[in-house]
N, C-alpha and C. Protein backbone atom coordinates (compact mmCIF):
# COMPACT_ATOMS: atom_id res chain seq x y z
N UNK A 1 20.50 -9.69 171.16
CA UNK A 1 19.26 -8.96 171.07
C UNK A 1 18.57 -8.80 172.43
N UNK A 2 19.23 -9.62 173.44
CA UNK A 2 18.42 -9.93 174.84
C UNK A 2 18.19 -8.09 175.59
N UNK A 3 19.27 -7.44 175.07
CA UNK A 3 19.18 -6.15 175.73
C UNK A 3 18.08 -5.04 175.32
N UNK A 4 17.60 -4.97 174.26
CA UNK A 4 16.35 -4.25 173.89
C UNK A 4 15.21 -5.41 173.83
N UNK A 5 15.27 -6.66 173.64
CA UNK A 5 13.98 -7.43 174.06
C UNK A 5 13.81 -7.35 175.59
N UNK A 6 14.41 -7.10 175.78
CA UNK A 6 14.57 -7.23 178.14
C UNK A 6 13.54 -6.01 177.87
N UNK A 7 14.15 -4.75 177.81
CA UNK A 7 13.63 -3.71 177.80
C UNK A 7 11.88 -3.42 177.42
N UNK A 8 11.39 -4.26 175.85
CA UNK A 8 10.36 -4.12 175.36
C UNK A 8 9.69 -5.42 176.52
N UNK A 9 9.80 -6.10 176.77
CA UNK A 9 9.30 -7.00 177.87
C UNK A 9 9.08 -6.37 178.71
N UNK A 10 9.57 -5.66 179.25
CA UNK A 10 9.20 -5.06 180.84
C UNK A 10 8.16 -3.79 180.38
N UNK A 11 8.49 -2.98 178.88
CA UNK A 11 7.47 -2.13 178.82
C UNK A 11 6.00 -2.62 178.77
N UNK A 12 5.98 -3.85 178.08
CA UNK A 12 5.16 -4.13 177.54
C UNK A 12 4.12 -5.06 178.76
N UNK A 13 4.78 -5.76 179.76
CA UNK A 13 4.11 -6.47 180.75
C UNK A 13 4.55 -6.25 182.22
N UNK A 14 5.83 -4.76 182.57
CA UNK A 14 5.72 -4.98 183.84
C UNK A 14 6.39 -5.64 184.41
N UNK A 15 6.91 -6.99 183.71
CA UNK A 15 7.67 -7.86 184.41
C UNK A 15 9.12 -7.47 184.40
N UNK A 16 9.75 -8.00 185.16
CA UNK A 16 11.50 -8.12 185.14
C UNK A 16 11.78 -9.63 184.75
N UNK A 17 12.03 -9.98 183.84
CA UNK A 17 12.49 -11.09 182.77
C UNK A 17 14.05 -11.18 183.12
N UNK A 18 14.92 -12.57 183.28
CA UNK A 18 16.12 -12.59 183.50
C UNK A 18 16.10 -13.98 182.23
N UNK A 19 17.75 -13.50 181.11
CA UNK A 19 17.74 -14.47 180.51
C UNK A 19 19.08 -15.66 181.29
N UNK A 20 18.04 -16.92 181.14
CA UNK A 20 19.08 -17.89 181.65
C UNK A 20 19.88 -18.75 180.39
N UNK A 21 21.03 -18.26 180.21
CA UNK A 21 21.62 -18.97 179.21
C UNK A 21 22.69 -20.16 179.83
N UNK A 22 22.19 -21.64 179.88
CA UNK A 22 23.32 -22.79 180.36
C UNK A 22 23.85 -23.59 179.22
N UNK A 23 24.44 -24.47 179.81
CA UNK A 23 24.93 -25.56 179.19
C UNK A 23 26.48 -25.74 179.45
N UNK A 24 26.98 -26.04 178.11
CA UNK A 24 28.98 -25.96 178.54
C UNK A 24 29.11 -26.29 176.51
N UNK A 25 30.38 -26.40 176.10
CA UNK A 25 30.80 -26.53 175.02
C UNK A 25 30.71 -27.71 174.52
N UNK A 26 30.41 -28.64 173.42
CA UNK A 26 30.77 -29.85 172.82
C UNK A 26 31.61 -30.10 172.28
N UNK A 27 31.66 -29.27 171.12
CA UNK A 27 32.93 -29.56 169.94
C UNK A 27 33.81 -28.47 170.55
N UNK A 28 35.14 -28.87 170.39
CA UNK A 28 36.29 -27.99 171.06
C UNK A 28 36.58 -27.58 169.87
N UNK A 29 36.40 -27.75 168.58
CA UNK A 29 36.39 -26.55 167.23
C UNK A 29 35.72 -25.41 167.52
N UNK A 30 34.41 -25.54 168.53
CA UNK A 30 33.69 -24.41 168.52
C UNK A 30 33.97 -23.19 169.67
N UNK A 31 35.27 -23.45 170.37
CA UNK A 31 35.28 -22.69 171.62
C UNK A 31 35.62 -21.27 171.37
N UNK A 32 36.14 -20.84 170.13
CA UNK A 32 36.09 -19.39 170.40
C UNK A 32 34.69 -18.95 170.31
N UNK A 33 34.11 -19.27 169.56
CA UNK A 33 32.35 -19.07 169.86
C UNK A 33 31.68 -18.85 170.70
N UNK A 34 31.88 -20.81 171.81
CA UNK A 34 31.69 -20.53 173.14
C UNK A 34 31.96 -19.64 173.75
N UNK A 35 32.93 -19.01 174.02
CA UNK A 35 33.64 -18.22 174.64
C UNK A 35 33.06 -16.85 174.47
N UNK A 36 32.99 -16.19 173.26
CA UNK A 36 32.18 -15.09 172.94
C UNK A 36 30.68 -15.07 173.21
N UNK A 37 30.36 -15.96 173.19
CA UNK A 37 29.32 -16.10 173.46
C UNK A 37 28.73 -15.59 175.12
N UNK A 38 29.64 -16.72 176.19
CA UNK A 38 29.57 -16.72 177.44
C UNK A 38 29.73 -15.67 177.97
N UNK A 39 30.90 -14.70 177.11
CA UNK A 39 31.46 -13.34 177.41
C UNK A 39 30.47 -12.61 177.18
N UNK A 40 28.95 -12.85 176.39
CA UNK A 40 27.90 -11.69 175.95
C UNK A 40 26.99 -11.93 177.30
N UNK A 41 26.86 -12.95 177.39
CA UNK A 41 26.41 -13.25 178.64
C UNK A 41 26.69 -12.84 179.94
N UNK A 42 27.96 -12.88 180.49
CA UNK A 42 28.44 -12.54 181.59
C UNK A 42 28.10 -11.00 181.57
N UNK A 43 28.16 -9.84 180.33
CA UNK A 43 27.69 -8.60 179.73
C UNK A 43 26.19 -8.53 180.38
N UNK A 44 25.55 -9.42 180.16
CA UNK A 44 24.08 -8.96 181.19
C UNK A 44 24.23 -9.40 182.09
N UNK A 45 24.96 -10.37 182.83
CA UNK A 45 24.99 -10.70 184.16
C UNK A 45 25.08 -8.96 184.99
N UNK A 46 26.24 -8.70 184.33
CA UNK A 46 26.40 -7.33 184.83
C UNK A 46 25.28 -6.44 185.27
N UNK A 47 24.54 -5.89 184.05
CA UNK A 47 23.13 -5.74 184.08
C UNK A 47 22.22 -5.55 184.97
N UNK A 48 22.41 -7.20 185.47
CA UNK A 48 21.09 -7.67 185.99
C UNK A 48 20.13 -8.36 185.03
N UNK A 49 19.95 -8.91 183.71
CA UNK A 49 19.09 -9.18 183.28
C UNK A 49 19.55 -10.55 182.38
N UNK A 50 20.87 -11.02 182.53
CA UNK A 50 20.70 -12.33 182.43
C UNK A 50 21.94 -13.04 183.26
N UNK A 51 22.27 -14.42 182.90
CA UNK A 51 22.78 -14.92 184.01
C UNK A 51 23.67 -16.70 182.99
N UNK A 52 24.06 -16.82 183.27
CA UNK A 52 24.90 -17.86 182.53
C UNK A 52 25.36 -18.85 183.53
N UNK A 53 24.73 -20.11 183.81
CA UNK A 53 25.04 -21.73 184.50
C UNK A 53 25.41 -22.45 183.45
N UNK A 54 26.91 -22.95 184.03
CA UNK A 54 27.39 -23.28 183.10
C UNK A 54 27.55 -25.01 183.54
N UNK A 55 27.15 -26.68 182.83
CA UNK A 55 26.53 -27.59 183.56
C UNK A 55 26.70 -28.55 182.12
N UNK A 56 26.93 -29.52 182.31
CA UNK A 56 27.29 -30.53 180.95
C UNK A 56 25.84 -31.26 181.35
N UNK A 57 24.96 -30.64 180.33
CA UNK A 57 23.50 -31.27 180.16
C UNK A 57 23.24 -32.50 179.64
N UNK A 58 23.26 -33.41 180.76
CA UNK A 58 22.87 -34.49 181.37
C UNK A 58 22.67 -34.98 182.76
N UNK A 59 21.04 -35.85 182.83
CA UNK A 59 21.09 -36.41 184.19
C UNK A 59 20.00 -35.28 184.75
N UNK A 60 19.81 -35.38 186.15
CA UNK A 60 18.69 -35.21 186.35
C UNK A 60 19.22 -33.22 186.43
N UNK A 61 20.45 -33.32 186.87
CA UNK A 61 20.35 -31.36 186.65
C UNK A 61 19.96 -30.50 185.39
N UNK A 62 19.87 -31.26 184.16
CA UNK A 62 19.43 -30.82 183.16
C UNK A 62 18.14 -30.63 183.07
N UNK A 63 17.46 -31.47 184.10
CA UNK A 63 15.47 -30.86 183.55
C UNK A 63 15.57 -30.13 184.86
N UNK A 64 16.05 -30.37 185.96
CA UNK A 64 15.94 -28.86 186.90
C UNK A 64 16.74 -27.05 186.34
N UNK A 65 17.14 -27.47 185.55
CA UNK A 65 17.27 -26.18 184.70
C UNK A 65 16.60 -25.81 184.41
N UNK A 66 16.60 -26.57 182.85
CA UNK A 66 15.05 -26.30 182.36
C UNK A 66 13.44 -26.20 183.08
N UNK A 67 13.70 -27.02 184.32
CA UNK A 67 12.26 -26.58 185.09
C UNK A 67 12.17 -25.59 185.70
N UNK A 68 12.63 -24.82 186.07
CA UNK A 68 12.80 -23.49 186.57
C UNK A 68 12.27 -22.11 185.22
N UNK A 69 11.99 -22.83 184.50
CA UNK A 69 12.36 -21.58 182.87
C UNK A 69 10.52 -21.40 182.51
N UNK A 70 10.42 -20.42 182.87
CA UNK A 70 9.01 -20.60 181.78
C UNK A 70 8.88 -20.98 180.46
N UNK A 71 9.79 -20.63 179.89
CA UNK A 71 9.97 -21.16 178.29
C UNK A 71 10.89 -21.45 178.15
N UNK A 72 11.46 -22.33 177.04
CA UNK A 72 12.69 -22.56 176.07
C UNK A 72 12.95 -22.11 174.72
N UNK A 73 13.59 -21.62 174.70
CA UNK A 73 14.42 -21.08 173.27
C UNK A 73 15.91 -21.91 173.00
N UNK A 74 15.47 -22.47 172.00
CA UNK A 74 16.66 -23.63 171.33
C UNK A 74 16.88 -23.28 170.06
N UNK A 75 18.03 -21.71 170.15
CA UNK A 75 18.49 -21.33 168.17
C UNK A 75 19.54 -22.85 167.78
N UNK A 76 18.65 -23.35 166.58
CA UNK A 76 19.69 -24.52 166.45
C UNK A 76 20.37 -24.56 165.10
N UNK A 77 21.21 -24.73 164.91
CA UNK A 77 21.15 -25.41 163.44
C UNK A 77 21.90 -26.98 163.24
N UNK A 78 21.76 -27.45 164.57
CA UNK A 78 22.11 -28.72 164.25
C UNK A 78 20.57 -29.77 164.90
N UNK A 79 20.59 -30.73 164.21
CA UNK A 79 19.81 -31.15 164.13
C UNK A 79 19.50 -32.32 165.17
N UNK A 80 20.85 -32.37 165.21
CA UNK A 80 20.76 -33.24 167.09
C UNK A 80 20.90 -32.86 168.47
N UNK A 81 19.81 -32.08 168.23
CA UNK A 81 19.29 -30.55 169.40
C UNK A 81 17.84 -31.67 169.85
N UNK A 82 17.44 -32.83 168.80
CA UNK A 82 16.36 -33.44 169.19
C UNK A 82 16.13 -34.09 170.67
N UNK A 83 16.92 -34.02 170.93
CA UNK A 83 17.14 -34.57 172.36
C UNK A 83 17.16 -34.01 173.61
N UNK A 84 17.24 -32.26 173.45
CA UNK A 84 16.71 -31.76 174.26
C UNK A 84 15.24 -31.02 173.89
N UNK A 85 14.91 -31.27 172.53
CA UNK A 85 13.53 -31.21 172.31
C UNK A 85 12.41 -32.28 173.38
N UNK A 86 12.84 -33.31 172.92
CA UNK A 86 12.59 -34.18 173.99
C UNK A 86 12.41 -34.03 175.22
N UNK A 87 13.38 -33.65 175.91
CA UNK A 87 13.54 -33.22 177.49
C UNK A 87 12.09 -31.66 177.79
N UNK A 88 12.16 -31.02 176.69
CA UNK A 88 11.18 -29.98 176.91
C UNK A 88 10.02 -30.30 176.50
N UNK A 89 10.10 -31.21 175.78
CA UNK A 89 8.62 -32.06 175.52
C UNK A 89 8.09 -32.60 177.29
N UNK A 90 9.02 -33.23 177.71
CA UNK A 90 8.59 -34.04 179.01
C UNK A 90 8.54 -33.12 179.87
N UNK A 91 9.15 -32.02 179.84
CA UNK A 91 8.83 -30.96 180.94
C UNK A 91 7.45 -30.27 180.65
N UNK A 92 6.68 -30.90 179.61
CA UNK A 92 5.87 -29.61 178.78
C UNK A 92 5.49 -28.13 179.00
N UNK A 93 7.00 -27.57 178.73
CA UNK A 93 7.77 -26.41 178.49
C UNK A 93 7.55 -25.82 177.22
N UNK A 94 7.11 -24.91 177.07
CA UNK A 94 6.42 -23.77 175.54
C UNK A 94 7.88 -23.68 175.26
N UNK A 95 8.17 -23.44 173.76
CA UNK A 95 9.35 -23.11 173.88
C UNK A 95 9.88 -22.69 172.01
N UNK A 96 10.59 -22.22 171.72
CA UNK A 96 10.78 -21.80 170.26
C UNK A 96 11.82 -22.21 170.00
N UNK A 97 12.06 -22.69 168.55
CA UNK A 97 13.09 -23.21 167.99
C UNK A 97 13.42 -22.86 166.23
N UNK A 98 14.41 -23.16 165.74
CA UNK A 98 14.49 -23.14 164.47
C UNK A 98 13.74 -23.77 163.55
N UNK A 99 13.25 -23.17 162.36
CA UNK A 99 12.82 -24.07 161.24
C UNK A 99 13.90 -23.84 159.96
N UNK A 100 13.84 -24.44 159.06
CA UNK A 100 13.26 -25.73 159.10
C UNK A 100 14.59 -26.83 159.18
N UNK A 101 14.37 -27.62 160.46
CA UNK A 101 15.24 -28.73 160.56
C UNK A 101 14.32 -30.02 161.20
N UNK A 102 14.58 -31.22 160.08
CA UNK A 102 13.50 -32.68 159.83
C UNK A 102 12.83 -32.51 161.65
N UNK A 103 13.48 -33.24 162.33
CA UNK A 103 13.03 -33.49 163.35
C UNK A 103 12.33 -32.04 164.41
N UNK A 104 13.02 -31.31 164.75
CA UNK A 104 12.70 -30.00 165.44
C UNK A 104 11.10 -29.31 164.67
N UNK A 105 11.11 -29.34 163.99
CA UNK A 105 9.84 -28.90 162.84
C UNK A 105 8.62 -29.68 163.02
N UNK A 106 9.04 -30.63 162.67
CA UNK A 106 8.17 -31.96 162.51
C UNK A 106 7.33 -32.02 163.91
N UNK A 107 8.50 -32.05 165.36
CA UNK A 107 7.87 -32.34 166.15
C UNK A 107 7.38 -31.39 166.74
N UNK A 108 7.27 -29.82 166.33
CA UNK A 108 6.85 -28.57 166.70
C UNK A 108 5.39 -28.44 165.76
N UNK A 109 5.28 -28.84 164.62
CA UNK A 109 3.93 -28.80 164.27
C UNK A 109 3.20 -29.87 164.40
N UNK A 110 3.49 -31.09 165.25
CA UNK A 110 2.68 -32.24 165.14
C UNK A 110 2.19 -32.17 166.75
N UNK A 111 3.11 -31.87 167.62
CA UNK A 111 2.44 -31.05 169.09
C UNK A 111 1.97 -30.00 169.28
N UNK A 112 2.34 -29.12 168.22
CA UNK A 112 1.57 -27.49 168.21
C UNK A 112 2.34 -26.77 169.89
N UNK A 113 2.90 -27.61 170.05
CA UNK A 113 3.66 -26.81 171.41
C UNK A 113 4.67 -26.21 171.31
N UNK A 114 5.06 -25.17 170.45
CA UNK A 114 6.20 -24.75 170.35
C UNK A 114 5.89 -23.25 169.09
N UNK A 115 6.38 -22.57 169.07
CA UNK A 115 6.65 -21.57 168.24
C UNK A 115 7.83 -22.08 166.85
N UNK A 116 7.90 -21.83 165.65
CA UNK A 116 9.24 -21.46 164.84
C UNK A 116 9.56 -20.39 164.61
N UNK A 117 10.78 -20.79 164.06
CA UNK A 117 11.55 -19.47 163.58
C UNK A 117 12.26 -19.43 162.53
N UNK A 118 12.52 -18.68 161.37
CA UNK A 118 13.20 -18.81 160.32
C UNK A 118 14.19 -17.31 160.27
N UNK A 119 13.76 -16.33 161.32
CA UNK A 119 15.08 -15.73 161.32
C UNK A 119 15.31 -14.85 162.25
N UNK A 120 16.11 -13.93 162.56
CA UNK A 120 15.93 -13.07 163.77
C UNK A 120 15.25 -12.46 163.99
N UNK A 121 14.24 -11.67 162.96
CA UNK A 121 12.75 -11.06 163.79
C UNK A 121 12.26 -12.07 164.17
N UNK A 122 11.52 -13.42 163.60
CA UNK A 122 10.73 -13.96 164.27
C UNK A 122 11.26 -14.57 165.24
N UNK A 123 12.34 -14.97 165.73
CA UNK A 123 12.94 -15.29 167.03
C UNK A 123 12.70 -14.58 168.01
N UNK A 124 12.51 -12.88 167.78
CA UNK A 124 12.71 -12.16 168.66
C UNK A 124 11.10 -11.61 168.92
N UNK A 125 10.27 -11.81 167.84
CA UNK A 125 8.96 -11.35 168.12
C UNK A 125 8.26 -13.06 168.96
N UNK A 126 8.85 -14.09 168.50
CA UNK A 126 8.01 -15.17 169.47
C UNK A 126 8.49 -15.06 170.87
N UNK A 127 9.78 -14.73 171.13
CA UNK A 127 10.45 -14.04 172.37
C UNK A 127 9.20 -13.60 173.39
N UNK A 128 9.08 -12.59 172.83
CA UNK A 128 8.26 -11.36 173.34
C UNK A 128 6.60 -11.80 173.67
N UNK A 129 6.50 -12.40 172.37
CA UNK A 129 4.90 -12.98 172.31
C UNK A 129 5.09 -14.20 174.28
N UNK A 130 5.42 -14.95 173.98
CA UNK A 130 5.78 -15.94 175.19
C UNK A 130 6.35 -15.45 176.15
N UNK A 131 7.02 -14.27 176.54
CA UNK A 131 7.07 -13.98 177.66
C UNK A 131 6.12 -12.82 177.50
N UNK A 132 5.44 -12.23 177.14
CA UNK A 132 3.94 -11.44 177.42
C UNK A 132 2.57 -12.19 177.55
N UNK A 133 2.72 -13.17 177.59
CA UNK A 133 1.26 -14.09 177.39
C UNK A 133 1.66 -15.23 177.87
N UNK A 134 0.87 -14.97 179.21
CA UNK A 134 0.85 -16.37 180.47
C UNK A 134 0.12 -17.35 179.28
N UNK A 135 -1.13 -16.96 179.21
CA UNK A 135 -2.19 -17.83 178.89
C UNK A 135 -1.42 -18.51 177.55
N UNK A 136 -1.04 -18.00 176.94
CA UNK A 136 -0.16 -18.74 175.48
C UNK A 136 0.44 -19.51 175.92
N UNK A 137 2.06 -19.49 176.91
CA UNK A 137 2.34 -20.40 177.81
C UNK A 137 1.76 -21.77 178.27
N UNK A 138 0.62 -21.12 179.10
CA UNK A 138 -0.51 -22.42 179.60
C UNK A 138 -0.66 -23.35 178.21
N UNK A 139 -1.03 -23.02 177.34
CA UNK A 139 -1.87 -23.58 176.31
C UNK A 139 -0.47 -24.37 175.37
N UNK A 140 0.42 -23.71 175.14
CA UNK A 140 1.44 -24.40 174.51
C UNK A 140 2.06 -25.65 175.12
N UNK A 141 1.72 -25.03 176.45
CA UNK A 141 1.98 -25.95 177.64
C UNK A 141 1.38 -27.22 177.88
N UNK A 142 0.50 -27.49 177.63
CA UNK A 142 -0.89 -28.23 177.91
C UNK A 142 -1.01 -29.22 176.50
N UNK A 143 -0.81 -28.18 175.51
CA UNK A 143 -0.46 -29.30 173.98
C UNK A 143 0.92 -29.68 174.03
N UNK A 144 1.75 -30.00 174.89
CA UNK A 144 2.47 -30.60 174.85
C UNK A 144 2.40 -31.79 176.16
N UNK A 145 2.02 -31.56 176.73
CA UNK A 145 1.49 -32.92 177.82
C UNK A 145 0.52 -33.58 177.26
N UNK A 146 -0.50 -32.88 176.33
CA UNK A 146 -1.50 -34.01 175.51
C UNK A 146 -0.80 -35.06 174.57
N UNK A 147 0.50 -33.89 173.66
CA UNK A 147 1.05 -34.69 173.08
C UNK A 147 1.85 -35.82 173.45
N UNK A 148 2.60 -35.56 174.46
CA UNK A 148 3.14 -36.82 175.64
C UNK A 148 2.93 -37.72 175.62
N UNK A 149 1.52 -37.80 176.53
CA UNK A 149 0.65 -38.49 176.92
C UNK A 149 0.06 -39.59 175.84
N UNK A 150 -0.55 -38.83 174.81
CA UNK A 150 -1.48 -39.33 173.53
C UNK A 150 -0.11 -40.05 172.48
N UNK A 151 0.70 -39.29 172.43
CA UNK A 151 1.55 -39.71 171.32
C UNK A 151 3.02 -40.24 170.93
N UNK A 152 3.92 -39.85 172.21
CA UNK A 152 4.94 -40.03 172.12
C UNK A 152 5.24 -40.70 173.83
N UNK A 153 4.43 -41.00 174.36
CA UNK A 153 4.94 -41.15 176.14
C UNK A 153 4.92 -42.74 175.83
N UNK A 154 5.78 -43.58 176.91
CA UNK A 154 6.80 -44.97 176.67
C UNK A 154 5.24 -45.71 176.48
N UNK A 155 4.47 -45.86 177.14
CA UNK A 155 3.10 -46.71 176.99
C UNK A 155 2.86 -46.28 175.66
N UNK A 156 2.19 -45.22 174.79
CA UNK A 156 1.64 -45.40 173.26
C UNK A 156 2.46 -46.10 172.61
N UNK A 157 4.14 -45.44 172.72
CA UNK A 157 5.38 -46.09 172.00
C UNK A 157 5.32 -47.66 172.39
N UNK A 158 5.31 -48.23 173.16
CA UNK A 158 5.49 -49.49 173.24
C UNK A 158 4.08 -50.56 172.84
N UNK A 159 3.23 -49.71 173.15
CA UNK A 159 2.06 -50.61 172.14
C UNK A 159 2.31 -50.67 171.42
N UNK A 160 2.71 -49.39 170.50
CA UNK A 160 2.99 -49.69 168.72
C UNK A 160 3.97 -50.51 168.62
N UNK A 161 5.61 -51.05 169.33
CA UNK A 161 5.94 -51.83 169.42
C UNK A 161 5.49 -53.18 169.38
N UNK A 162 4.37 -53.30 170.47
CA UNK A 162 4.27 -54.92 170.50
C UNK A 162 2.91 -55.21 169.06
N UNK A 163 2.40 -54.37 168.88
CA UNK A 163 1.33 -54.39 167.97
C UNK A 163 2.29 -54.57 166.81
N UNK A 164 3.59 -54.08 166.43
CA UNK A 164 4.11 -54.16 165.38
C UNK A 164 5.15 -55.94 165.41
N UNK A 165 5.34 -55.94 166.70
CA UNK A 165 5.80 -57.52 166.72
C UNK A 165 4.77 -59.00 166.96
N UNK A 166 3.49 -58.43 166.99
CA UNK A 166 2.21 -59.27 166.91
C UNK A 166 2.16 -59.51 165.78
N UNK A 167 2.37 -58.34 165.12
CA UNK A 167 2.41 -58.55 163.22
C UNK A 167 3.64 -59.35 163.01
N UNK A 168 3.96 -59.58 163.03
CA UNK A 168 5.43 -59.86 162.09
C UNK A 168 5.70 -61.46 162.79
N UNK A 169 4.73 -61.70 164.01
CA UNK A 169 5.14 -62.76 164.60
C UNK A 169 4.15 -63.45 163.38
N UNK A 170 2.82 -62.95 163.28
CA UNK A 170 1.53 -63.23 162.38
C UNK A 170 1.98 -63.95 160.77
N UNK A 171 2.87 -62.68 161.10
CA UNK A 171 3.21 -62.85 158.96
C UNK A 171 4.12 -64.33 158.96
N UNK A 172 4.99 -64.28 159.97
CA UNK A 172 6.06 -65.77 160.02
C UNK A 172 5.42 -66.70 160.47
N UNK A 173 4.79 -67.23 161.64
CA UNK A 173 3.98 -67.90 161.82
C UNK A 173 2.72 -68.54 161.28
N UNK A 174 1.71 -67.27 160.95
CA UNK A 174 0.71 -67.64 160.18
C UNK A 174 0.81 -67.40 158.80
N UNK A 175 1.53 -66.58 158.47
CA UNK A 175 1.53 -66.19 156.85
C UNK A 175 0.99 -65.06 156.58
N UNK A 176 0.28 -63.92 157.96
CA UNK A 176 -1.11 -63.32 157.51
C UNK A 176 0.72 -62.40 157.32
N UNK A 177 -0.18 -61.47 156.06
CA UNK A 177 0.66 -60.48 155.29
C UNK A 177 0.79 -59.16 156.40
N UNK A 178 1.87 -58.90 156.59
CA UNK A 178 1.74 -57.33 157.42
C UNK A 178 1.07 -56.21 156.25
N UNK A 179 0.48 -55.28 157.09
CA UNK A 179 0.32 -54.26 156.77
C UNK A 179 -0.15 -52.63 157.32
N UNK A 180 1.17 -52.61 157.14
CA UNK A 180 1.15 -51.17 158.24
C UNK A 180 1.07 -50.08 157.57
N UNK A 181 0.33 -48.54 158.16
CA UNK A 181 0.20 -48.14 156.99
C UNK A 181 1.62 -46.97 157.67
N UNK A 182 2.12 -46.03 156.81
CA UNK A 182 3.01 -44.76 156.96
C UNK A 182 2.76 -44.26 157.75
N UNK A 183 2.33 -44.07 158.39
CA UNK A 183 1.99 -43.13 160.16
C UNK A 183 2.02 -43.83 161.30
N UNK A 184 2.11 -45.55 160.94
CA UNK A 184 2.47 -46.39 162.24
C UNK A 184 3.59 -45.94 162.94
């Protein structure tokens, strides 16, 4: 779809938009895929309007990828994509993803930093929305460093850790009963 969204992007804001598609293959079941895939890609390289780095995402070249990107777009349907949710969480990088899958969902409406998607229009209209609107960017941007910070960054996580082994030292030691509630 990158070839008429390129197009409505530039009508619409002026800009020249290049799509960066990286990574490399996992499952070697999936390589004719890969392959077609890379081959649609190399198709706008031609172009001019996108570009394909190809990089086994891990280590520190994986968030200089992604830091270079104004946004992220992660079409997933596997569900252990959470991990570079993660990585775009810490970059707090705006970015769109699939719904509905447990984790990707969950952590897209509980940071509000992210767009969904349930099918190819709305993939392709949050596309457009995020690369036409800096200020959306900023702001998606910004609720996701709050969320960081406030909710998921190693200091909150590890209080709730030791607060949860204060308890439990409490309950064996002293007897006092834990009680935590579902959102600990």
């Amino acid at each position: 779809m990158w070839d008429e969204l390129h197009a409505d992007i530039v009508a619409e804001t002026g800009q020249d938009w290049i799509l960066l598609a990286a990574g490399d293959i996992r499952d070697p079941h999936d390589r004719e895929e890969y392959e077609r895939y890379v081959t649609d890609v190399r198709l706008l390289e031609e172009k001019g309007i996108g570009h394909f780095y190809r990089f086994i995402p891990r280590g520190d070249i994986y968030y200089k990828v992604m830091g270079i990107c104004d946004f992220i777009v992660l079409p997933t349907v596997d569900e252990t994509q959470s991990g570079t949710l993660a990585r775009i969480i810490a970059l707090n990088k705006p970015y769109v993803t699939t719904a509905p899958l447990e984790g990707l969902t969950a952590q897209t409406l509980e940071s509000g930093g992210g767009l969904l998607f349930t099918n190819k229009q709305m993939l392709r209209d949050h596309i457009l929305e995020l690369a036409s609107d800096e200020g959306l960017r900023w702001e998606l941007g910004f609720k996701l460093y709050r969320y960081l910070m406030n909710v998921v960054s190693w200091e909150v996580i590890a209080g709730k850790y030791y607060e949860a082994y204060q308890a439990a030292n409490a309950e064996v030691h002293e007897g006092i009963r834990i009680d935590i509630p579902p959102e600990f």
